[in-house]
N, C-alpha and C. Protein backbone atom coordinates (compact mmCIF):
# COMPACT_ATOMS: atom_id res chain seq x y z
N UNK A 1 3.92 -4.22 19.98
CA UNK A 1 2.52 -4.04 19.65
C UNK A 1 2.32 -2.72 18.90
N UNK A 2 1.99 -2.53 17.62
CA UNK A 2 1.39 -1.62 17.09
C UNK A 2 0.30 -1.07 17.35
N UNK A 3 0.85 0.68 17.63
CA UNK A 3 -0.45 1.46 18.53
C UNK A 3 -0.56 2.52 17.46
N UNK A 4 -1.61 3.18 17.11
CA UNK A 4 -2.27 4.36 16.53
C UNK A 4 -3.66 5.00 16.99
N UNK A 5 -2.99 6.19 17.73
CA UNK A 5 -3.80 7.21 18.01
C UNK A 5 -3.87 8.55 18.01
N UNK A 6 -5.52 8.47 16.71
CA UNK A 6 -5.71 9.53 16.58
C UNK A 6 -6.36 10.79 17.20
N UNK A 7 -5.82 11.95 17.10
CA UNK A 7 -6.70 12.95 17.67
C UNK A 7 -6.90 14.47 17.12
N UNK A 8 -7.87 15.14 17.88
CA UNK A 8 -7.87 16.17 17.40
C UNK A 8 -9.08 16.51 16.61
N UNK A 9 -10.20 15.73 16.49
CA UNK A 9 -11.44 15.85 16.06
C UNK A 9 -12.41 16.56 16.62
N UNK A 10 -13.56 17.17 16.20
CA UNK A 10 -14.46 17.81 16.82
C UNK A 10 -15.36 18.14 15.93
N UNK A 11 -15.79 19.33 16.90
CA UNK A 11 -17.22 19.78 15.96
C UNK A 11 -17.29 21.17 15.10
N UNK A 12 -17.18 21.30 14.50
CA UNK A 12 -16.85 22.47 13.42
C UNK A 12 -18.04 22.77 12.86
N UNK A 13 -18.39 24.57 12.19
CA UNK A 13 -18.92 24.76 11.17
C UNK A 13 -18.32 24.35 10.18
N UNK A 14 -19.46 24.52 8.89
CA UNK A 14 -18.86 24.36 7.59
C UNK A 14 -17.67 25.18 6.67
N UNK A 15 -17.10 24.87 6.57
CA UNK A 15 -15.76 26.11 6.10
C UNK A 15 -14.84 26.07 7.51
N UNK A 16 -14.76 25.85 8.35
CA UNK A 16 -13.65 25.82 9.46
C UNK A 16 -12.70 24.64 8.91
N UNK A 17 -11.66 24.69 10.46
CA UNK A 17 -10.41 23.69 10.02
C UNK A 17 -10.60 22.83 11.27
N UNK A 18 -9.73 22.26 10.83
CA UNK A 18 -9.32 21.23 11.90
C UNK A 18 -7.98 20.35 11.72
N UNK A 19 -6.96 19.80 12.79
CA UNK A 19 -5.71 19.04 12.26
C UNK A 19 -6.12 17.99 13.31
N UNK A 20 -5.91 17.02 12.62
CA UNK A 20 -5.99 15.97 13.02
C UNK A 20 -4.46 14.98 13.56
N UNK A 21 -4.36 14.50 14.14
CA UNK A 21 -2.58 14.07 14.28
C UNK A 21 -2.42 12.69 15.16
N UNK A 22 -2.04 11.88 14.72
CA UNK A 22 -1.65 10.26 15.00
C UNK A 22 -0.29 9.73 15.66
N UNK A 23 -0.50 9.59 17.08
CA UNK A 23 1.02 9.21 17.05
C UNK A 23 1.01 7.46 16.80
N UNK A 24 2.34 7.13 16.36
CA UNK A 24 2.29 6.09 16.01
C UNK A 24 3.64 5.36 16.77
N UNK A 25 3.50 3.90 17.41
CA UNK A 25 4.58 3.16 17.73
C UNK A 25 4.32 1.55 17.32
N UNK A 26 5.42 1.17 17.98
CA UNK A 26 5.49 -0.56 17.93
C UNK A 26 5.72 -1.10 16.03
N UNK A 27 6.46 0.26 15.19
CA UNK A 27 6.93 -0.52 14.04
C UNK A 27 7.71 0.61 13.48
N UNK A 28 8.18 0.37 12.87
CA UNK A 28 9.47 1.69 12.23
C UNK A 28 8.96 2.66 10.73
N UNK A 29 8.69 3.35 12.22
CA UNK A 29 7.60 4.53 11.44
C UNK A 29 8.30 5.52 9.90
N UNK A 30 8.89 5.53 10.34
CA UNK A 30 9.87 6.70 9.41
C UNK A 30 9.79 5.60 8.08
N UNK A 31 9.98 4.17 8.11
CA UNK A 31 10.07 2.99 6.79
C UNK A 31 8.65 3.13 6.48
N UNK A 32 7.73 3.29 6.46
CA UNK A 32 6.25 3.38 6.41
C UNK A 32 5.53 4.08 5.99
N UNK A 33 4.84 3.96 4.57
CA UNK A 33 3.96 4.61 4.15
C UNK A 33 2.58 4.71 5.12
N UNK A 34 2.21 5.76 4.53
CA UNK A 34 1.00 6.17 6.15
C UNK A 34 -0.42 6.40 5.29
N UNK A 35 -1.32 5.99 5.56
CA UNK A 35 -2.39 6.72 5.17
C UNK A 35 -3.72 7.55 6.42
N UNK A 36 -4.91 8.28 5.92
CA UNK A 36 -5.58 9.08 6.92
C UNK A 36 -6.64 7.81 6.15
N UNK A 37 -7.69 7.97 6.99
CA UNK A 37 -9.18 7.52 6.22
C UNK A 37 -10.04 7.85 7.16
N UNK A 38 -11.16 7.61 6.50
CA UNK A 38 -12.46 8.31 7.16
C UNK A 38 -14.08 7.16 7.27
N UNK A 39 -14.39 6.75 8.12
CA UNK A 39 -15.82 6.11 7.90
C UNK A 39 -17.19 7.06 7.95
N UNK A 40 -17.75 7.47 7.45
CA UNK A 40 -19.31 7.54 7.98
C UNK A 40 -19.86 6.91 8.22
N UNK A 41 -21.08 7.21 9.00
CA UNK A 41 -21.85 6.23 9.53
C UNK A 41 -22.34 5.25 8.55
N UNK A 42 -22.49 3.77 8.57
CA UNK A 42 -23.02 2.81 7.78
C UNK A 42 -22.48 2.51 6.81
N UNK A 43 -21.22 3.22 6.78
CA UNK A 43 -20.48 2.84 5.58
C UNK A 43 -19.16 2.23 5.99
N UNK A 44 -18.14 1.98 4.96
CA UNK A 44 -17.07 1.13 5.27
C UNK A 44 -15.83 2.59 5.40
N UNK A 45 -14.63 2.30 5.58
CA UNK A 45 -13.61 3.12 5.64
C UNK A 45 -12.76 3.64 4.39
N UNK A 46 -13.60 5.03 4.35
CA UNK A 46 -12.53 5.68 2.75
C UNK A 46 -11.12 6.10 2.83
N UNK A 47 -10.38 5.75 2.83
CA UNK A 47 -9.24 6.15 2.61
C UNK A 47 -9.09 7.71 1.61
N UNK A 48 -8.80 8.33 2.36
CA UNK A 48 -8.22 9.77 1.77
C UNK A 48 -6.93 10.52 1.21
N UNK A 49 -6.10 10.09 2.21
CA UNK A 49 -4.97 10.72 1.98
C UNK A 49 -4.00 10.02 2.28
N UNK A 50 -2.56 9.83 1.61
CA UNK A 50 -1.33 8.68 1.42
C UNK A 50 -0.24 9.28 1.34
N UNK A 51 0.58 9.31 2.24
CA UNK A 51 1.97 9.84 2.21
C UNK A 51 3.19 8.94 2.38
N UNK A 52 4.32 8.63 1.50
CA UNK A 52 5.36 7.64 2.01
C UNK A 52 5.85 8.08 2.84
N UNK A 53 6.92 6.96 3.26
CA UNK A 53 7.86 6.99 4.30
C UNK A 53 9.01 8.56 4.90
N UNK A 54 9.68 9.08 3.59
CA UNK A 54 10.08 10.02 4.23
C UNK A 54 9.06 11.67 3.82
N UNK A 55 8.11 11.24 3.03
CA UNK A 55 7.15 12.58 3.12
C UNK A 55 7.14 13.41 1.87
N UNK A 56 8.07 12.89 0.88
CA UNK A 56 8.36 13.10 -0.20
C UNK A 56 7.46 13.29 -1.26
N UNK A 57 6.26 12.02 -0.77
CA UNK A 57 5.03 12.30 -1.76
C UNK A 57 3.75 11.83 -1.33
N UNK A 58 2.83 12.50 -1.61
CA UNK A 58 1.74 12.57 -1.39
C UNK A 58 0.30 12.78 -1.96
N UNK A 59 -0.93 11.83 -1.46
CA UNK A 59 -1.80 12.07 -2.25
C UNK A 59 -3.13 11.92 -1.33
N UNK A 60 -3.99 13.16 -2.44
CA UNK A 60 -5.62 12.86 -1.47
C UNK A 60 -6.55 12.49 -2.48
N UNK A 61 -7.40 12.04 -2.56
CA UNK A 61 -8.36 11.95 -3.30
C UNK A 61 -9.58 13.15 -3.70
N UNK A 62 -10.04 12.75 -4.83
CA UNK A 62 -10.34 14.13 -5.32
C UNK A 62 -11.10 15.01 -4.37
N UNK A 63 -12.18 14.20 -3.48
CA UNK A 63 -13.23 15.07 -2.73
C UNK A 63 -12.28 16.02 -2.52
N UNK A 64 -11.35 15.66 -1.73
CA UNK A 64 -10.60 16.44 -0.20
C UNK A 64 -9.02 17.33 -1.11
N UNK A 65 -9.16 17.27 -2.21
CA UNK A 65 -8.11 17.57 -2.85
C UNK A 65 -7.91 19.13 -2.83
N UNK A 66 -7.00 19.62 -2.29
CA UNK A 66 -6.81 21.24 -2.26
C UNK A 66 -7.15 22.24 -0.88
N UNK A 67 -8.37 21.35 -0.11
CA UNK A 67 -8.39 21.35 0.85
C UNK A 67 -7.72 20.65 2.25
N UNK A 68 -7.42 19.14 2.18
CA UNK A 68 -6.72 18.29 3.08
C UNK A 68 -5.03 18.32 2.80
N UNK A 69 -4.32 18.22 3.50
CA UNK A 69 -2.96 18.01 3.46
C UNK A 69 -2.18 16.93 5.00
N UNK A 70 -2.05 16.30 4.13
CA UNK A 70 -1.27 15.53 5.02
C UNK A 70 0.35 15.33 4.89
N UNK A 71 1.10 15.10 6.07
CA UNK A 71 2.17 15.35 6.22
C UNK A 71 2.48 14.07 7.85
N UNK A 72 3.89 14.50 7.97
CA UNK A 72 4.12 13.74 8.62
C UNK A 72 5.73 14.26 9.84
N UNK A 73 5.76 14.00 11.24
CA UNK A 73 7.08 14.29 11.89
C UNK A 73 7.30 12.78 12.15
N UNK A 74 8.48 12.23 11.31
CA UNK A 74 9.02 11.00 12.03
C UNK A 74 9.84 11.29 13.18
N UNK A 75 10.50 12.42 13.52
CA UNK A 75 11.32 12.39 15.13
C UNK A 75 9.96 12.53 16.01
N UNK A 76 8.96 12.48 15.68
CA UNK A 76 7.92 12.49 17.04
C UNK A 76 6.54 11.01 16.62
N UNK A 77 7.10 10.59 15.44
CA UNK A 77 6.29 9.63 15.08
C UNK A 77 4.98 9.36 14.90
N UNK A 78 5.07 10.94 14.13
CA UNK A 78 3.33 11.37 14.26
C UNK A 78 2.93 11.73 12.88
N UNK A 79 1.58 11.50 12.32
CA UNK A 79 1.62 11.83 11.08
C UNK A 79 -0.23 13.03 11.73
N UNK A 80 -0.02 13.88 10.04
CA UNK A 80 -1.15 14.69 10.91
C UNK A 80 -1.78 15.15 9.38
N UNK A 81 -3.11 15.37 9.58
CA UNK A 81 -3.92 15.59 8.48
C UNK A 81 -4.44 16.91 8.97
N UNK A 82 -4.33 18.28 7.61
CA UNK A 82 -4.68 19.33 7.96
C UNK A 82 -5.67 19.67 7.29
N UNK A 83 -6.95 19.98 7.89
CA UNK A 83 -7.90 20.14 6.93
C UNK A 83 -8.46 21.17 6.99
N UNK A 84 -8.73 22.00 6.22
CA UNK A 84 -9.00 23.33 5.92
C UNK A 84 -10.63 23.56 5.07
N UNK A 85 -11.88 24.34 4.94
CA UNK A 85 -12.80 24.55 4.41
C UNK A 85 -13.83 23.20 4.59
N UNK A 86 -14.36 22.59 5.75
CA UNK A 86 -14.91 21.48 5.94
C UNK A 86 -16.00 21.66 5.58
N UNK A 87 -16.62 20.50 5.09
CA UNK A 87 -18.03 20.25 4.80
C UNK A 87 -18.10 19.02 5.40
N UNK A 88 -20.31 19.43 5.61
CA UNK A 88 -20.46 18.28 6.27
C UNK A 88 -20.40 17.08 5.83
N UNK A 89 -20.33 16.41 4.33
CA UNK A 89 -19.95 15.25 3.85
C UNK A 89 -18.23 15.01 4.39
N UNK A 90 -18.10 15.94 4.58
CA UNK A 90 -16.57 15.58 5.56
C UNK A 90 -16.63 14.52 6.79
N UNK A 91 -18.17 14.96 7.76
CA UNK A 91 -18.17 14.20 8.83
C UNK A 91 -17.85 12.64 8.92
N UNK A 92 -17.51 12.40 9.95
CA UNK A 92 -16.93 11.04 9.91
C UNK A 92 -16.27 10.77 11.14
N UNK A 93 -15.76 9.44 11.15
CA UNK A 93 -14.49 8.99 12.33
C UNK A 93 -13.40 8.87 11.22
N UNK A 94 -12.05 9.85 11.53
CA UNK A 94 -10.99 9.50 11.19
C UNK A 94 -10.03 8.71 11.85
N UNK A 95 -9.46 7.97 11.10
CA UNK A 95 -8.19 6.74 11.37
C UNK A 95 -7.31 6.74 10.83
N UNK A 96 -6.44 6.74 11.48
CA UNK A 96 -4.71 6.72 10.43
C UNK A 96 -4.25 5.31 10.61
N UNK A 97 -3.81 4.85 9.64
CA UNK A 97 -3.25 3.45 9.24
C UNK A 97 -1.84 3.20 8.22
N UNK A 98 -1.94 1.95 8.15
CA UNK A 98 -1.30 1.59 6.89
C UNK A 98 -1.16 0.29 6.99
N UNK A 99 -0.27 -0.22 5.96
CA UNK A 99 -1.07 -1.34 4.71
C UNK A 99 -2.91 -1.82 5.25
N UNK A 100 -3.08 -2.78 5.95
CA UNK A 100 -4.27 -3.23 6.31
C UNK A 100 -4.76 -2.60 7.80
N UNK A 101 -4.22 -2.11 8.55
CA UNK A 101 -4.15 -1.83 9.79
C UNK A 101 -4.69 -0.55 9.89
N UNK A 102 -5.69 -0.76 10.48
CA UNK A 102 -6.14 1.37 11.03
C UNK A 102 -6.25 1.40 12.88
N UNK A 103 -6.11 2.35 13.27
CA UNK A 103 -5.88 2.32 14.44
C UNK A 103 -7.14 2.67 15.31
N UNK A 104 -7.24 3.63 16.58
CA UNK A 104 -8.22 4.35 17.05
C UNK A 104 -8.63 5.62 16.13
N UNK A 105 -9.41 5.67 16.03
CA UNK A 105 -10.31 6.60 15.47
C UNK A 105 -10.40 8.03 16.13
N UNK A 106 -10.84 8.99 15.45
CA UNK A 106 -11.55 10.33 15.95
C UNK A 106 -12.60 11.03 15.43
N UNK A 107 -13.41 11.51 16.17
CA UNK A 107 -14.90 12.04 15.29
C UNK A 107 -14.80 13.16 15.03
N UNK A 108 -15.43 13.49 13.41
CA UNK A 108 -15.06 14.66 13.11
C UNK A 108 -16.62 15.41 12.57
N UNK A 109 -17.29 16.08 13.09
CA UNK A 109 -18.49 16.44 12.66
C UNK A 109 -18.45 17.86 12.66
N UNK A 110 -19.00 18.12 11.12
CA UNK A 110 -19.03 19.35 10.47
C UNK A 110 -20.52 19.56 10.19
N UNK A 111 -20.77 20.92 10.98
CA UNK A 111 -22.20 21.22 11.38
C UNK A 111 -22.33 22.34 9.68
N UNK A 112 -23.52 22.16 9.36
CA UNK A 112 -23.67 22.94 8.14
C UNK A 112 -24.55 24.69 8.44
């Protein structure tokens, strides 16, 4: 059974950090491109940030670009999103996934 759970969310001012971090089982993590994403309320799930299998490469989308970094430990099977200078269009539930699959969520609210 494929499990993903994320954590590490909270409540932040604007400009603070936060790392977010997913452990992941039940499929062979290290073969697996990973992605982070984010819902706000009433909306559907943005996908942010995409890292392959061994970590080699990586991408965020422009909002979060320079600020977010994602990365990944396959000996602990965890992938983790570092986010640095938050804004409140940041807020959201984050989910780490991949191909179609997102897992448990975490709330991330950035107070302005």
């Amino acid at each position: 059974e494929v499990q993903l759970q994320a954590s590490g969310g909270g409540l932040v001012h604007a400009g603070g950090s936060l790392r977010l971090s997913c452990v992941a089982s039940g499929f062979t993590f290290a073969r697996t491109a990973m992605k982070w994403g984010r819902q706000a309320p009433g909306k559907g799930i943005e996908r942010v940030a995409t890292i392959n299998g061994d970590g080699s490469w990586s991408h965020t989308i422009d909002s979060v670009q320079g600020r977010f970094t994602i990365s990944r430990d396959n000996d602990k099977n965890t992938l983790y999103l570092q986010m640095h200078s938050l804004k409140p269009e940041d807020s959201g539930v984050y989910f780490c996934g991949f191909n179609d699959i997102w897992g448990k969520g975490t709330l991330v609210t950035v107070s302005s």
